[in-house]
Protein backbone atom coordinates (compact mmCIF):
# COMPACT_ATOMS: atom_id res chain seq x y z
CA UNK A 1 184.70 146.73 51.95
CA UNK A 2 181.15 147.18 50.53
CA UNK A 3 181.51 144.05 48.26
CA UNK A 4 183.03 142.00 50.93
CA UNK A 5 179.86 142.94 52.59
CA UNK A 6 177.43 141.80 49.74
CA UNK A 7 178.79 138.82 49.24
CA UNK A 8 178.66 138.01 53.07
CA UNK A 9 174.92 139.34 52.78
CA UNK A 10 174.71 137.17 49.77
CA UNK A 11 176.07 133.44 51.49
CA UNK A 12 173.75 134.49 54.53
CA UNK A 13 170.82 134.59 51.99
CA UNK A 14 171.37 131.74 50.03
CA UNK A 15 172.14 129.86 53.09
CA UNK A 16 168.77 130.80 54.76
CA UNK A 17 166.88 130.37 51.53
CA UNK A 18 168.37 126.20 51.41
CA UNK A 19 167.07 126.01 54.98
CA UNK A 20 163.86 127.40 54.38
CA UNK A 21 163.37 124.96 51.49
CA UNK A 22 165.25 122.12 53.41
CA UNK A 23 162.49 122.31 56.12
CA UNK A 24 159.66 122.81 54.19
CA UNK A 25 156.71 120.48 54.39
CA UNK A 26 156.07 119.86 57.92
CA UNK A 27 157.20 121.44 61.27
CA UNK A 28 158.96 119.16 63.67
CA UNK A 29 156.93 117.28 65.71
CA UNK A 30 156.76 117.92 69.89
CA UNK A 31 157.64 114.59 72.44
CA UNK A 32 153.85 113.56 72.75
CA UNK A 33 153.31 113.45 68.99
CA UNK A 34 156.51 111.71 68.34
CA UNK A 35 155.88 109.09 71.11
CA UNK A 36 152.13 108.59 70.05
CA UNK A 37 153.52 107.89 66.55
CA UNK A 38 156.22 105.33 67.49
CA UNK A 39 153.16 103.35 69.77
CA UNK A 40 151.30 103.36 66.95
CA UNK A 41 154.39 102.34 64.73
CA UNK A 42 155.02 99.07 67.49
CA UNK A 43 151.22 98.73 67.40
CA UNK A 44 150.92 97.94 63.50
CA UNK A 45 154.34 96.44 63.23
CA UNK A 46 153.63 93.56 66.22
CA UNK A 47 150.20 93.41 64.38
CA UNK A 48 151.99 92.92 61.17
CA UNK A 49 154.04 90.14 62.76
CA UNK A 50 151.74 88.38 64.11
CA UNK A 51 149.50 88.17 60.92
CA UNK A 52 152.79 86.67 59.05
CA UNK A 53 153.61 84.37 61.97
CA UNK A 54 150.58 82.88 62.12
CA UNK A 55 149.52 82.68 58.11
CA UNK A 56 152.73 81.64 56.77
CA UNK A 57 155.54 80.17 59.54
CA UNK A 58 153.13 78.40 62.32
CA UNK A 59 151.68 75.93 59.40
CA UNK A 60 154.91 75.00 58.32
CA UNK A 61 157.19 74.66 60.97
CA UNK A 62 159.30 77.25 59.78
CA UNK A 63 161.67 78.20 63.38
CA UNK A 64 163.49 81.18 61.78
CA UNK A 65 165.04 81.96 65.09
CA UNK A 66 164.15 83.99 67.90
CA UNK A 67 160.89 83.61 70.80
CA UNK A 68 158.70 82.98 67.75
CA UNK A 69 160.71 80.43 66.48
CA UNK A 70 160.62 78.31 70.02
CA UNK A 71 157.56 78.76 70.37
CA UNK A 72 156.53 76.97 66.96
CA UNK A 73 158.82 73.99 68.22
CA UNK A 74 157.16 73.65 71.43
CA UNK A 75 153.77 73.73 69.85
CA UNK A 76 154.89 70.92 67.00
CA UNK A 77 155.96 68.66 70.34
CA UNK A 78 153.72 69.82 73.03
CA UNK A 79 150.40 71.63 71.37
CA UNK A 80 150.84 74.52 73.51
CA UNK A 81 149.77 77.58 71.59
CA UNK A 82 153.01 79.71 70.06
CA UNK A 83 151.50 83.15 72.17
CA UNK A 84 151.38 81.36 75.79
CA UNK A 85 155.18 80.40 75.07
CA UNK A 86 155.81 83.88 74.05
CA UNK A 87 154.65 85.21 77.12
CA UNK A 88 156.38 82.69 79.12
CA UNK A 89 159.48 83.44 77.85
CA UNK A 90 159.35 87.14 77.11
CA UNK A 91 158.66 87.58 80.89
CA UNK A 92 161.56 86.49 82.78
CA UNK A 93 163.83 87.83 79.83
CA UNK A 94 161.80 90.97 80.71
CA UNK A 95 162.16 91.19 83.96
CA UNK A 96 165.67 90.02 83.74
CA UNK A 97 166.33 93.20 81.27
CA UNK A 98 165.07 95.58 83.74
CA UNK A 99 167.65 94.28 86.51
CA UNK A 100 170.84 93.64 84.89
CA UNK A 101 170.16 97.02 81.47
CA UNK A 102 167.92 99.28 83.58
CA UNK A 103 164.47 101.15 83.15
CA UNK A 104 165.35 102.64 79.97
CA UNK A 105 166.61 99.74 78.26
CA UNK A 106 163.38 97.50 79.52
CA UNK A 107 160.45 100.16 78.97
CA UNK A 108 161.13 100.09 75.07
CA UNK A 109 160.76 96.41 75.30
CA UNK A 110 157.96 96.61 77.98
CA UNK A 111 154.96 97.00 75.27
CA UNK A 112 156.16 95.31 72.63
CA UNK A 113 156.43 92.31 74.93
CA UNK A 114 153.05 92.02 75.68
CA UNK A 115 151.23 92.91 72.33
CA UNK A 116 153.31 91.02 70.39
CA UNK A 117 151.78 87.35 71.40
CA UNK A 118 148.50 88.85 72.57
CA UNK A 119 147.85 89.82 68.51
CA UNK A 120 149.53 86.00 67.80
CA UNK A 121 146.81 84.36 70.14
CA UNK A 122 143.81 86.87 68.33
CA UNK A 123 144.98 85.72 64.88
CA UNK A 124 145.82 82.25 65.87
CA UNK A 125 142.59 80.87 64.20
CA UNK A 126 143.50 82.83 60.58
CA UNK A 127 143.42 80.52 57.63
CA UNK A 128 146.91 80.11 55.48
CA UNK A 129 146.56 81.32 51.54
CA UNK A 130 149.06 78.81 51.06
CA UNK A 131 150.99 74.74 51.82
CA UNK A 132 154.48 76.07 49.31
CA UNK A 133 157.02 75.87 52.39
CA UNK A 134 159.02 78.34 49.93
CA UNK A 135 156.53 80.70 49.56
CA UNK A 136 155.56 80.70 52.99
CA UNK A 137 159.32 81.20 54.07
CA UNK A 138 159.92 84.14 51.49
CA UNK A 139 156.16 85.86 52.23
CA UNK A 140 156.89 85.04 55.95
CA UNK A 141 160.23 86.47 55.86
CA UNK A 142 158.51 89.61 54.39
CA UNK A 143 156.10 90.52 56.71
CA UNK A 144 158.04 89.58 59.51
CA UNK A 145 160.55 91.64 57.97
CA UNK A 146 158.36 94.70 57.35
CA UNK A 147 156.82 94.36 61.04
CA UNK A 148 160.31 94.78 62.78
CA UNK A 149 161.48 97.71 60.47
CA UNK A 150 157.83 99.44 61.81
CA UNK A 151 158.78 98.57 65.33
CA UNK A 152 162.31 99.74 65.11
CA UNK A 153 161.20 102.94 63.81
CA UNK A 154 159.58 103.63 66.49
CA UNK A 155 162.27 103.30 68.55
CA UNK A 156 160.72 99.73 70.35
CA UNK A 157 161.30 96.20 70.76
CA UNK A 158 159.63 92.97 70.77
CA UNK A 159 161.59 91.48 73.04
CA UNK A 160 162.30 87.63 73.00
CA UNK A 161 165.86 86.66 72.14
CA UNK A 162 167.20 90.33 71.69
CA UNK A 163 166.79 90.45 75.23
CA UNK A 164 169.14 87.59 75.97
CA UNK A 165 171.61 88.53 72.79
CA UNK A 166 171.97 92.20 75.20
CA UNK A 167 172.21 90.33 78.02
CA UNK A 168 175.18 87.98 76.20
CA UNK A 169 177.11 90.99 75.11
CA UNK A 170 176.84 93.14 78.23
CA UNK A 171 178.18 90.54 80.03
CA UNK A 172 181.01 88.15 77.86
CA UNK A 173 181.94 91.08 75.23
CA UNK A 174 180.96 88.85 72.21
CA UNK A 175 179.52 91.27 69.32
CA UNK A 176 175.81 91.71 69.28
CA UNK A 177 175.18 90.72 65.58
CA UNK A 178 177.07 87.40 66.62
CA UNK A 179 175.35 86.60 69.57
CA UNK A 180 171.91 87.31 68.01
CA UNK A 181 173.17 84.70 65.24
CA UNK A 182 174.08 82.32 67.42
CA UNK A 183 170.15 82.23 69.20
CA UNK A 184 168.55 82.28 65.82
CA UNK A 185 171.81 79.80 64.57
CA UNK A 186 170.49 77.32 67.24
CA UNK A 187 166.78 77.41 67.22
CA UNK A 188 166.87 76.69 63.39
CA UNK A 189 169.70 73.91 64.41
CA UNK A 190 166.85 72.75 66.59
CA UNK A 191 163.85 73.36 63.84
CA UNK A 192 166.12 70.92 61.18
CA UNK A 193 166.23 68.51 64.35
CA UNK A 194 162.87 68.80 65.56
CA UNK A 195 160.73 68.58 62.94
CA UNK A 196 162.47 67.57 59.86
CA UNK A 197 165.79 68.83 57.71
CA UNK A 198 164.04 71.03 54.90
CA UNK A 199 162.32 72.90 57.24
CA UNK A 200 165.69 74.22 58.67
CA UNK A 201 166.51 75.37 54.86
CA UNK A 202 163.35 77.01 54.69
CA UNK A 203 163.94 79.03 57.82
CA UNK A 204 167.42 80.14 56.66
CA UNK A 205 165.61 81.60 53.76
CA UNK A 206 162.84 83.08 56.05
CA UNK A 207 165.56 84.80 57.83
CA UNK A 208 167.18 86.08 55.54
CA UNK A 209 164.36 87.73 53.92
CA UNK A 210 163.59 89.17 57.75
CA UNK A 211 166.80 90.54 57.96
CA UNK A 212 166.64 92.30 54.03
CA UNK A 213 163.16 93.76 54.75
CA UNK A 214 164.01 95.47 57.75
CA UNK A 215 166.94 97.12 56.54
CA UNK A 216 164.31 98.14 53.32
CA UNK A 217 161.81 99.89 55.62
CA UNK A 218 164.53 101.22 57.83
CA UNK A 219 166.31 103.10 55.08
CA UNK A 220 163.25 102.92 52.09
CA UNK A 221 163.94 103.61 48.75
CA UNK A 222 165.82 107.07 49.30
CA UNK A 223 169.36 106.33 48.28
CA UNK A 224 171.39 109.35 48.35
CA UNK A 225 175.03 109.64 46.89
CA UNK A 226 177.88 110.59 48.37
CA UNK A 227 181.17 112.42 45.75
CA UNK A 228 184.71 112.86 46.62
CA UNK A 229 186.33 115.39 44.69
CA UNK A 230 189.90 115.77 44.58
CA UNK A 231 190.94 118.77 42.83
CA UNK A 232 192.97 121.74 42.76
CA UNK A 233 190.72 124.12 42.26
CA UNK A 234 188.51 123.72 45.45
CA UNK A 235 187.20 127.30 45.73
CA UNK A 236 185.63 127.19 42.04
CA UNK A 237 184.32 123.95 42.74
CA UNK A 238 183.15 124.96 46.36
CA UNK A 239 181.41 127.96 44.55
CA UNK A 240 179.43 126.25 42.55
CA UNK A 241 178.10 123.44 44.44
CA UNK A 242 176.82 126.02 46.94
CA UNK A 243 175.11 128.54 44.40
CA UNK A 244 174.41 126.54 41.33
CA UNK A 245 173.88 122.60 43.09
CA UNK A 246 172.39 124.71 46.26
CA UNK A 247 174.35 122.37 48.30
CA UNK A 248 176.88 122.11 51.05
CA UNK A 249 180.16 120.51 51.02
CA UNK A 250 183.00 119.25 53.39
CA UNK A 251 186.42 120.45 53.13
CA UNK A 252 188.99 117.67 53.86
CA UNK A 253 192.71 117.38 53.64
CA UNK A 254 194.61 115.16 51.75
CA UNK A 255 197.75 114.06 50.21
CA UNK A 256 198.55 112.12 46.71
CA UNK A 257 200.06 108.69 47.92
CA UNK A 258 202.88 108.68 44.80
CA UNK A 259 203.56 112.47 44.83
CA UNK A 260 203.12 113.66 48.53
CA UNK A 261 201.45 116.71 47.57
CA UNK A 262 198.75 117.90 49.57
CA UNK A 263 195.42 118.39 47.77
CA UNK A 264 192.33 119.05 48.50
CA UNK A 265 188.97 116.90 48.76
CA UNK A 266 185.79 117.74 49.00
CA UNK A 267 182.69 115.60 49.92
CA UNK A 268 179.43 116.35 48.91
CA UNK A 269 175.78 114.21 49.83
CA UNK A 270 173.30 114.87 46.66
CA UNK A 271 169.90 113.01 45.49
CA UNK A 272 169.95 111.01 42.77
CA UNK A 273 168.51 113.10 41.01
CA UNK A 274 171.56 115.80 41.31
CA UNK A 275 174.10 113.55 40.51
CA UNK A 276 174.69 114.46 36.83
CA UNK A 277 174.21 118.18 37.43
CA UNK A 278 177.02 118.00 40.07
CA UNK A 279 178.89 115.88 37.47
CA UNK A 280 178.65 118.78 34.93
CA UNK A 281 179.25 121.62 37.40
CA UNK A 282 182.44 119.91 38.34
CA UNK A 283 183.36 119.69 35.01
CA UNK A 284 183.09 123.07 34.45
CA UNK A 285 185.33 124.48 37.35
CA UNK A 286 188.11 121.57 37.12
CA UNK A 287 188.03 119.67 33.87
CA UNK A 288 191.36 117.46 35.82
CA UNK A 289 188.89 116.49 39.02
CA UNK A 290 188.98 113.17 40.35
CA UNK A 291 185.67 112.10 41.41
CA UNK A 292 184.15 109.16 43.31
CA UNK A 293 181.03 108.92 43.69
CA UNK A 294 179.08 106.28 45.91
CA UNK A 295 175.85 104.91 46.96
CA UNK A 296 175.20 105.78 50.77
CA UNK A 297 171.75 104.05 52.24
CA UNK A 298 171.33 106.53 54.59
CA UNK A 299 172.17 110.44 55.58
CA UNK A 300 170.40 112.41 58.51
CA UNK A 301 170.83 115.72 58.72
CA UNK A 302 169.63 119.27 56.95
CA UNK A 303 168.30 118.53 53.82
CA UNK A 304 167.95 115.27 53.83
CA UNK A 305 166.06 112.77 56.46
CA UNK A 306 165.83 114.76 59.99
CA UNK A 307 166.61 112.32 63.01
């Protein structure tokens, strides 16, 4: 009885001491400090947009889809400056948002909707550092990239095509991804028309390098692994992930496809920098374990990057 109550008393400590460490380095933060953040996040991404927009896609007529991408073809035919073209069509998509998705759905698009072309009209006179349609595309495709990932981070929106791409899928069930490919897929269809051929390659590879960079800054460099073990000797194993590795596990049930026997697997999410200790503890308990062991980009949750 008294050792089944130290080693209760001895989990519950080792289990509060993870926590404590888990946590440490910052207390979570309360709803005006998190919202302040994410303004500030839409803030420097739309400025960070804006600066790329207007340094590397407006001088070369690189469309790589969305609002932005419009509005560089209507200012190659018409002059009109790519913010006033923005606005005009950010509006009514707007406004159309907050009718058909609702409040929520339109306020997180409400600011980003407005200071995205107002920063495209105050950088509008900037310079380009370069005439390489290539390197504008790839640099473009960065900073465009990087903006976004900011934006979405803090949980807002630009607006623009998005907008109608919601709008598409609420409405005639086709996928999201697909109907935000087909805007982009047609205003570079319209770019290669437009303006000339190459300049529809060179948005391809713009948009491309958008769509890398934001998932980059959305899940950063952290790449965490995730094991399978399937062994039968789960409780050593368990034991010394939890004490030793100082991490937790997942019990799941399984059974061998040739055999039918039930065994058991357990999943564990490590660092990097855990993955050959946990290779060697495992080892150790069950020299016969079968272990996979992945790449996963992201994991929220205790321990690892809070939501």
């Amino acid at each position: 009885m008294v050792s089944e109550h130290s080693e209760a008393a001895r989990e519950a400590a080792i289990l509060e001491r993870t926590r404590r460490r888990r946590r440490a380095g910052g207390s979570p933060l309360g709803p005006r400090s998190r919202a302040a953040i994410n303004v500030l996040l839409l803030l420097s991404g739309s400025l960070l947009i804006a600066l790329s927009f207007n340094l590397f896609l407006v001088p070369l007529g690189i469309a790589s889809g969305g609002v932005s991408g419009i509005s560089i073809l209507v200012n190659r035919l018409t002059g009109i400056p790519p913010a006033f073209t923005q606005w005009g069509l950010n509006v009514p998509l707007f406004v159309l948002g907050l009718w058909l998705l609702g409040k929520r759905f339109a306020l997180k698009t409400a600011l980003g909707s407005f200071v995205l072309p107002l920063f495209v009209l105050l950088t509008s006179q900037w310079p380009p550092p370069t005439n390489n349609a290539m390197l504008a595309a790839i640099y473009g495709g960065i900073g465009v990239g990087a903006g976004l990932g900011l934006v979405f981070r803090g949980q807002g929106s630009t607006g623009g095509l998005d907008l109608a791409a919601q709008l598409l899928h609420r409405f005639t069930g086709i996928r999201l991804g697909l109907a935000v490919a087909c805007f982009d897929g047609l205003v570079i269809a319209a770019a290669g028309l437009l303006i000339a051929p190459e300049n529809a390659l060179y948005a391809l590879v713009g948009l491309f390098v958008t769509t890398k960079t934001i998932d980059f800054v959305q899940s950063g460099l952290s790449i965490s692994k995730v094991a399978f073990i399937i062994t039968d000797r789960p409780d050593a194993i368990a034991q010394v992930v939890l004490h030793d590795l100082d991490r937790g596990l997942t019990r799941l049930d399984g059974r061998g496809g040739f055999t039918g026997e039930e065994r058991a697997v357990l999943m564990v999410v490590v660092g990097r920098g855990e993955v050959s200790k946990l290779k060697q503890l495992v080892r150790a308990a069950d020299a016969g374990a079968f272990v996979i062991i992945s790449d996963t980009a992201e994991v929220l949750g205790e321990g690892f990057n809070l939501p």
